[in-house]
Each structure stands twice: as C-alpha cells, then as structure tokens.
Protein backbone atom coordinates (compact mmCIF):
# COMPACT_ATOMS: atom_id res chain seq x y z
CA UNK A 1 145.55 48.73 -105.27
CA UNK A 2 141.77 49.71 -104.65
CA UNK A 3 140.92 47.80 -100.87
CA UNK A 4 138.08 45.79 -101.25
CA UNK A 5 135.25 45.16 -99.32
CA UNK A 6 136.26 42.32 -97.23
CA UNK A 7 138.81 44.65 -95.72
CA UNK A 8 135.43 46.66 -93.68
CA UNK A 9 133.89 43.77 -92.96
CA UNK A 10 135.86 43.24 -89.42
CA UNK A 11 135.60 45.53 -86.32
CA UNK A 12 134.97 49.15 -86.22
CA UNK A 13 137.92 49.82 -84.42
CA UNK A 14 139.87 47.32 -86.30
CA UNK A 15 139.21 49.36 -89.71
CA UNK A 16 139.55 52.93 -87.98
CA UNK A 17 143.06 52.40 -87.10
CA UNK A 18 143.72 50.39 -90.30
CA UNK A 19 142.17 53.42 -92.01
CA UNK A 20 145.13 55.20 -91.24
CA UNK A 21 147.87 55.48 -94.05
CA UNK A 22 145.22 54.44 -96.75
CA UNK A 23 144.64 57.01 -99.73
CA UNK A 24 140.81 58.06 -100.25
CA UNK A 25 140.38 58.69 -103.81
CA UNK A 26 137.86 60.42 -106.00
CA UNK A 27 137.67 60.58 -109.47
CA UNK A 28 136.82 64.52 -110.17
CA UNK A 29 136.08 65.82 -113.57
CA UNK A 30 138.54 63.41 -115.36
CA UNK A 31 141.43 63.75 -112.76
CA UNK A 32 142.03 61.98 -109.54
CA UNK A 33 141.83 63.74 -106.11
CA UNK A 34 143.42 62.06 -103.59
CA UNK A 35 144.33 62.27 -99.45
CA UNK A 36 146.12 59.87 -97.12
CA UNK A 37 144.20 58.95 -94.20
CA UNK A 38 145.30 60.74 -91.34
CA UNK A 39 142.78 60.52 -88.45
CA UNK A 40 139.15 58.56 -88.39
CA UNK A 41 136.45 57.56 -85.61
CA UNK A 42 134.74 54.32 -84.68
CA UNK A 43 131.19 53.87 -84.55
CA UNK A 44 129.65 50.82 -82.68
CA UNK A 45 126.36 50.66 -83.84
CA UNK A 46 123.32 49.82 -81.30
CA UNK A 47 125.29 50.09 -78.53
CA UNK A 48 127.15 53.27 -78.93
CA UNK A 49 124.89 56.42 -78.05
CA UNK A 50 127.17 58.61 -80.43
CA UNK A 51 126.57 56.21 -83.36
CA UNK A 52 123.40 57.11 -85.60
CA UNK A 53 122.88 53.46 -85.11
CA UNK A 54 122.26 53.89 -81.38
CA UNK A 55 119.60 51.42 -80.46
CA UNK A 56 118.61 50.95 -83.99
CA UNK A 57 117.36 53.93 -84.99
CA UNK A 58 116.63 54.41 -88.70
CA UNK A 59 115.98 56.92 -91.12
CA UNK A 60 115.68 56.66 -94.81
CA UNK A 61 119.13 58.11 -95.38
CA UNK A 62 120.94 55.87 -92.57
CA UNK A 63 119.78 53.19 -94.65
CA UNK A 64 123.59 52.29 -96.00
CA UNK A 65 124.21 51.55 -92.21
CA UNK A 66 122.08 48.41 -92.04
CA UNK A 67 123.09 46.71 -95.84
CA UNK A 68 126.39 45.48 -94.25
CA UNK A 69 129.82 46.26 -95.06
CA UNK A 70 131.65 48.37 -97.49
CA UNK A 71 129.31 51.03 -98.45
CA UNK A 72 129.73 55.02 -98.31
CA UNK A 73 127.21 56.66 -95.47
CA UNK A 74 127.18 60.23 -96.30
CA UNK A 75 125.14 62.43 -94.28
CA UNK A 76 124.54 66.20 -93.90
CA UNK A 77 125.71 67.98 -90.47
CA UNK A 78 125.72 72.17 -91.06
CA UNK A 79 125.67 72.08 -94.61
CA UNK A 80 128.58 69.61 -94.76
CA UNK A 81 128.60 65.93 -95.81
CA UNK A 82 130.27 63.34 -93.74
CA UNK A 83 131.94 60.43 -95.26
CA UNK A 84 131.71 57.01 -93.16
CA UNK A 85 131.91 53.94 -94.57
CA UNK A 86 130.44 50.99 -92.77
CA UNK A 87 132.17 48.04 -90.94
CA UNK A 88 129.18 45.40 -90.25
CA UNK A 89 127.17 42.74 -91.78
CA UNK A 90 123.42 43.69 -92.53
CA UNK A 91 121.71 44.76 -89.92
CA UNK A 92 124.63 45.87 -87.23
CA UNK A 93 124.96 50.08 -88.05
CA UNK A 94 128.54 50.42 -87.24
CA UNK A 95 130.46 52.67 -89.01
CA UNK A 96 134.07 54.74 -89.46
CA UNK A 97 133.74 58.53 -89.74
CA UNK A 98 137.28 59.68 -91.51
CA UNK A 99 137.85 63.02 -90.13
CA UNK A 100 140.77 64.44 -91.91
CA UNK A 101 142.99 63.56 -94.49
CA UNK A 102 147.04 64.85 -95.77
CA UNK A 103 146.50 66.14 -99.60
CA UNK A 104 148.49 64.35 -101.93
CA UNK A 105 146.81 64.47 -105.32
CA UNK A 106 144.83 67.30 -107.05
CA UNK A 107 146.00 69.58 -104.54
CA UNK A 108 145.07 72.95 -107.39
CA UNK A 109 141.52 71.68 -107.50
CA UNK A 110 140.80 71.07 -103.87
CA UNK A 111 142.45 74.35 -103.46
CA UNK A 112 139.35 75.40 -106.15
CA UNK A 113 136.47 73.15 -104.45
CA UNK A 114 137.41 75.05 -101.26
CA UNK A 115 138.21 78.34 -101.93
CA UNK A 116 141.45 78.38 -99.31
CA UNK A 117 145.03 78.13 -101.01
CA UNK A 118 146.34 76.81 -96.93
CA UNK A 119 147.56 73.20 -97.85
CA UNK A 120 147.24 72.49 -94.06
CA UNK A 121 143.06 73.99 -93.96
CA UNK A 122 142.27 71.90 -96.88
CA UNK A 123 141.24 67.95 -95.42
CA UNK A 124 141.86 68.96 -91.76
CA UNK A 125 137.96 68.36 -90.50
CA UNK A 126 135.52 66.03 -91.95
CA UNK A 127 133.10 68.50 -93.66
CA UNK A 128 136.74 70.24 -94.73
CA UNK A 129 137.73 67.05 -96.76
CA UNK A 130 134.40 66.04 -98.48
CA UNK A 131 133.96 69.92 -100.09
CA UNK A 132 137.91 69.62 -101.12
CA UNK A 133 136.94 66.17 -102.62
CA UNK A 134 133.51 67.33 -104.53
CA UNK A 135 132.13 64.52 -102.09
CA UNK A 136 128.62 64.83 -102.28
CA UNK A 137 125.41 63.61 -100.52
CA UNK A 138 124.17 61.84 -103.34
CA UNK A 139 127.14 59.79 -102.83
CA UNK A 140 125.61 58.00 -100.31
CA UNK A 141 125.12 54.21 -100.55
CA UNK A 142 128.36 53.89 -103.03
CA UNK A 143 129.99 51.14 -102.55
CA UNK A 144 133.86 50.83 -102.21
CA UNK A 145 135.07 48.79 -104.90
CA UNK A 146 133.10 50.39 -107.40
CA UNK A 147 132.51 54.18 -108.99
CA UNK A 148 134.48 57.33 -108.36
CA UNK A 149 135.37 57.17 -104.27
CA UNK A 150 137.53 54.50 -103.18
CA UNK A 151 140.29 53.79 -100.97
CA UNK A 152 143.65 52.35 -101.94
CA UNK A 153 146.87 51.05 -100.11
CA UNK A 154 149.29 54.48 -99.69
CA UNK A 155 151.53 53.51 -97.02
CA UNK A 156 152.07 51.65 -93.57
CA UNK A 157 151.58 53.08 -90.17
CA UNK A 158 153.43 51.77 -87.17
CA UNK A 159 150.97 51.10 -84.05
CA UNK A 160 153.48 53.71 -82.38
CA UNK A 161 152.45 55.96 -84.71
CA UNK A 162 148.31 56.15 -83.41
CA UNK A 163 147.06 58.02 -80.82
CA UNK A 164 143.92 57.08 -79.57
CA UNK A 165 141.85 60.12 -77.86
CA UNK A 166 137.88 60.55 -77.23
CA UNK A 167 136.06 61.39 -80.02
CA UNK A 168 134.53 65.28 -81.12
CA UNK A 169 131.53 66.49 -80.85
CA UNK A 170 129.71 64.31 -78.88
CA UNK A 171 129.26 65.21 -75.59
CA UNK A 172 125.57 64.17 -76.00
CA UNK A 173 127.16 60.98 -75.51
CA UNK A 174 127.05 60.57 -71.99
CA UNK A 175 129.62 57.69 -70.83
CA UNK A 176 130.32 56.81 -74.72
CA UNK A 177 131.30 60.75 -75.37
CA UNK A 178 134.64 59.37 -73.24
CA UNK A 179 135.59 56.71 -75.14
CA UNK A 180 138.88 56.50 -76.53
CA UNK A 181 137.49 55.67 -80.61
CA UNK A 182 139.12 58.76 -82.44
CA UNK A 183 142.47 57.99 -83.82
CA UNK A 184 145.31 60.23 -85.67
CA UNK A 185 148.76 59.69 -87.21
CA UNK A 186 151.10 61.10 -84.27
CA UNK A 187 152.34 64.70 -84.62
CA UNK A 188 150.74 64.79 -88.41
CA UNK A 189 150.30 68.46 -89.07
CA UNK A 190 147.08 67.94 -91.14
CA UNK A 191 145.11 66.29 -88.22
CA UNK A 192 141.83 68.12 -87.00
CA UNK A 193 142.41 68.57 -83.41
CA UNK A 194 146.26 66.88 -82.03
C-alpha cells in the first residue's frame, strides 16, 4: 500500500525513523524498481544549520521545501541527485534525506543504471541509490501519492533495531554537525557508513 501524504506531515525525526523498513519505488521503463529503506537523515528546517532551510534561505530549486508536506526535493550535490522528501506544512523547510536503501526489486536494471554488478554498492549512499533508481532532477517537486516514485509499507522495524549516529557530511554544521539525526537498520549490510 502506497503511504500517503499525511504520513510526512509529522516531525522530521518522527518520519526518518519511520522511514525505515518502507519500500521506495519507481516505476522504470514499464517495470518497478524497488529498495527497502535502510538508513535516512532529519532535516529541521530554519533552525538546523545543515538543513538547506537554515534560516530560510531559498532558491528556486528548494522551492518543494516551503509547499508543505509530501513532496520529492531533489537536488544536485557532485553530479548526483539527492532524494528528500519533506515533513512540514508550507512554509517550515524540513526535510528527510534517505541515504541508502537494500535492493529488492529490479535488481538487473539497477545493476544497468549503475554500471556495478556488487548487490551491496548498488543503494549504499544517497547519490548511489537515485542513479540505480533512474531518479532524476527533474523529479523534483513530485509528490508522493502520485506518478512514478513512491513509498509503500515493506516491513516493520523494531525501535531496537535503529541506531541513531550524527549525520555525514556536514561538518560545516558547527554544533548541529553533532547531532544525533542519521538513522540505520542495525548491522544491515547495505547501510552507507555502520
């Protein structure tokens, strides 16, 4: 069952943890691609001087950040895309970054959309998991209960099962850089950094 929108419409943190165990779909050149959540990253908007958000900065692109809840913001970092979706009525930019996901469908053609054949190097980084998905920057703005990326119940996760650990590359961060707001299925092999 696709989740809709009402289930991003609650806390960052809330819906990064929650993330985990969900299955990120895209629909790919008439077949379905598919991963299980397996880590993410919180976002808190103004307040959080990692977040693109950070005391409401805008640019044209960020501009899925401030239309509320439930909408893909994709954005380019060394040639990769990023795939967030946000978490926050209008104007609030708060967002969840997945990170890395465990391939479960359309394994051959992420295999293709990658050019690696290492199950375990496929979704295992965020810019890893958008190429393996054909997720693109034009994607930006979808929203997620409608068109070809979605996310759909897969399976439960235990609260034992989440470790919570600082977040990656952002050591611009200052204070923030140290805050416990990346979170990963325990001892899952396809996790970017245990």
């Amino acid at each position: 069952m696709r989740l809709k929108k009402d289930f991003f419409c609650r806390d960052p943190v809330v819906v990064a943890r929650e993330l985990l165990g969900k299955l990120l779909v895209r629909e790919f050149e008439g077949d379905r691609i598919s991963g299980m959540v397996v880590e993410t990253e919180a976002y808190l908007g103004r307040n959080d001087r990692a977040s693109h958000g950070f005391g409401g900065k805008r640019t044209p692109r960020m501009w899925p950040l401030y239309e509320g809840c439930g909408l893909f913001y994709i954005y380019p970092v060394h040639g990769y895309a990023m795939l967030n979706v946000t978490t926050a009525p209008p104007e609030e930019p708060t967002a969840v970054l997945v990170r890395a996901l465990e391939p479960v469908e359309g394994i051959d053609l992420m295999k293709r959309n990658r050019g690696v054949e290492d199950l375990r190097n496929l979704c295992s980084g965020p810019g890893k998991l958008t190429k393996a998905l054909g997720i693109t920057l034009d994607m930006n703005g979808l929203s997620v209960e409608n068109g070809p990326l979605y996310f759909e119940e897969y399976r439960s996760v235990d609260e034992r099962e989440i470790v919570a650990a600082k977040r990656v590359g952002v050591d611009y961060a200052g204070r923030h850089a140290d805050l416990p707001l990346r979170f990963y299925l325990r001892g899952n092999r396809y996790v970017s950094r245990p």
